[in-house]
Protein backbone atom coordinates (compact mmCIF):
# COMPACT_ATOMS: atom_id res chain seq x y z
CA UNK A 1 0.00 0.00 0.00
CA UNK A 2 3.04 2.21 1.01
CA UNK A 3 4.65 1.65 -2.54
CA UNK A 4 1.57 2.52 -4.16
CA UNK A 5 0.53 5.72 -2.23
CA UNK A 6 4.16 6.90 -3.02
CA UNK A 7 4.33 6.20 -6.86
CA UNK A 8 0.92 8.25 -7.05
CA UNK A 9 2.32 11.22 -5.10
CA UNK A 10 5.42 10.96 -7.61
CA UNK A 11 3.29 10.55 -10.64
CA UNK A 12 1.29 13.60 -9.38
CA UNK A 13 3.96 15.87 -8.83
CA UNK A 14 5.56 14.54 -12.00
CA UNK A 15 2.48 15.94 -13.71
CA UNK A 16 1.62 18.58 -11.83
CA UNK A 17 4.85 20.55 -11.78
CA UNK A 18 4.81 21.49 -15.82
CA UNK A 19 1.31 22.27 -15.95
CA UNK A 20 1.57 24.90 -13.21
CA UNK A 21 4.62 26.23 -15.27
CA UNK A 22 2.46 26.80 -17.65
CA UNK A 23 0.68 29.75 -15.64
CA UNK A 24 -0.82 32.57 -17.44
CA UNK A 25 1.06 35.28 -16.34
CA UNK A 26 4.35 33.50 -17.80
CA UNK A 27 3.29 33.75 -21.14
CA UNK A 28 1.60 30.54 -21.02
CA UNK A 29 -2.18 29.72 -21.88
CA UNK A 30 -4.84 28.12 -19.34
CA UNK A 31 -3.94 24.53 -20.66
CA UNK A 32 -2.18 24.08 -17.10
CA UNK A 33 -5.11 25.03 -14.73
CA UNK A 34 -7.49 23.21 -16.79
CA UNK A 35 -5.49 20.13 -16.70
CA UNK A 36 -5.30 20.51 -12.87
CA UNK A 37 -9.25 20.41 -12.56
CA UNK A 38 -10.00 18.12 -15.02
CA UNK A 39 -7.76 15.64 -13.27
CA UNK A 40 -9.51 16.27 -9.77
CA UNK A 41 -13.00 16.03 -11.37
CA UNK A 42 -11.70 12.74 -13.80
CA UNK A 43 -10.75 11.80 -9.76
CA UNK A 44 -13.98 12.61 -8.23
CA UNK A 45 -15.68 10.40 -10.77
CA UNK A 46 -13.29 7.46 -11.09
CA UNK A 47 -14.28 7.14 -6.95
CA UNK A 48 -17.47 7.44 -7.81
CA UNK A 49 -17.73 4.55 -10.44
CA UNK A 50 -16.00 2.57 -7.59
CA UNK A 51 -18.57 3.35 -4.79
CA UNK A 52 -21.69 3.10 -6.99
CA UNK A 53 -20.61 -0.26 -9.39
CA UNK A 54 -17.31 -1.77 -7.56
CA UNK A 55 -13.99 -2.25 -8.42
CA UNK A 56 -14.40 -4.01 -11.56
CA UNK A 57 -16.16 -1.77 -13.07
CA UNK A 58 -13.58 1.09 -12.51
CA UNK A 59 -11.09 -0.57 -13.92
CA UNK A 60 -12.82 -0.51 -17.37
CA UNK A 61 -14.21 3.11 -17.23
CA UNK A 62 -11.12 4.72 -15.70
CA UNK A 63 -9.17 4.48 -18.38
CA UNK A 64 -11.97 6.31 -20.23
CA UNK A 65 -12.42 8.84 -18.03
CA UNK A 66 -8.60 9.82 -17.62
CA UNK A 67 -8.75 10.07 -21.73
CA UNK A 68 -11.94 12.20 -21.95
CA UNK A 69 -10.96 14.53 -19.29
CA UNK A 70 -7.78 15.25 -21.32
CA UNK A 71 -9.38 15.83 -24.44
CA UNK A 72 -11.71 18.02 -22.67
CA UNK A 73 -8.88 20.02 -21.17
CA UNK A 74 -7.29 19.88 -24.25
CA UNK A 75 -10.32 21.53 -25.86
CA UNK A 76 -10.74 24.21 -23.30
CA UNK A 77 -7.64 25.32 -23.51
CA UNK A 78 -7.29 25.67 -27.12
């Protein structure tokens, strides 16, 4: 459980870090905020495919999720 809790945290901050570089005021666009809430609502919903239909279940649609929230943020952002 330890091992996993820590490669999330690194695979967060792996993917966090250059999307908050990406701030506005540095020149950037919104691509990096919108990433950042897209992930935390494609999290919100991942848990709650889990609570409503189980764990099987979320292992098929959270693939599906992660993708359409990026294409959504994608989209947003453009």
């Amino acid at each position: 459980m330890r091992k996993r809790v820590l490669m999330f945290i690194s695979g967060l901050l792996s993917g966090a870090i250059p999307q908050v570089a990406w701030a506005e005021g540095a020149g950037g666009s919104y691509r990096g905020i919108a990433t950042l809430y897209h992930f935390f609502i494609a999290l919100i919903l991942i848990y709650g495919v889990n609570d409503i239909f189980g764990k099987t279940v979320m292992y098929f649609t959270a693939p599906v999720i992660l993708v359409a929230m990026y294409f959504v943020a994608d989209y947003v952002s453009a």
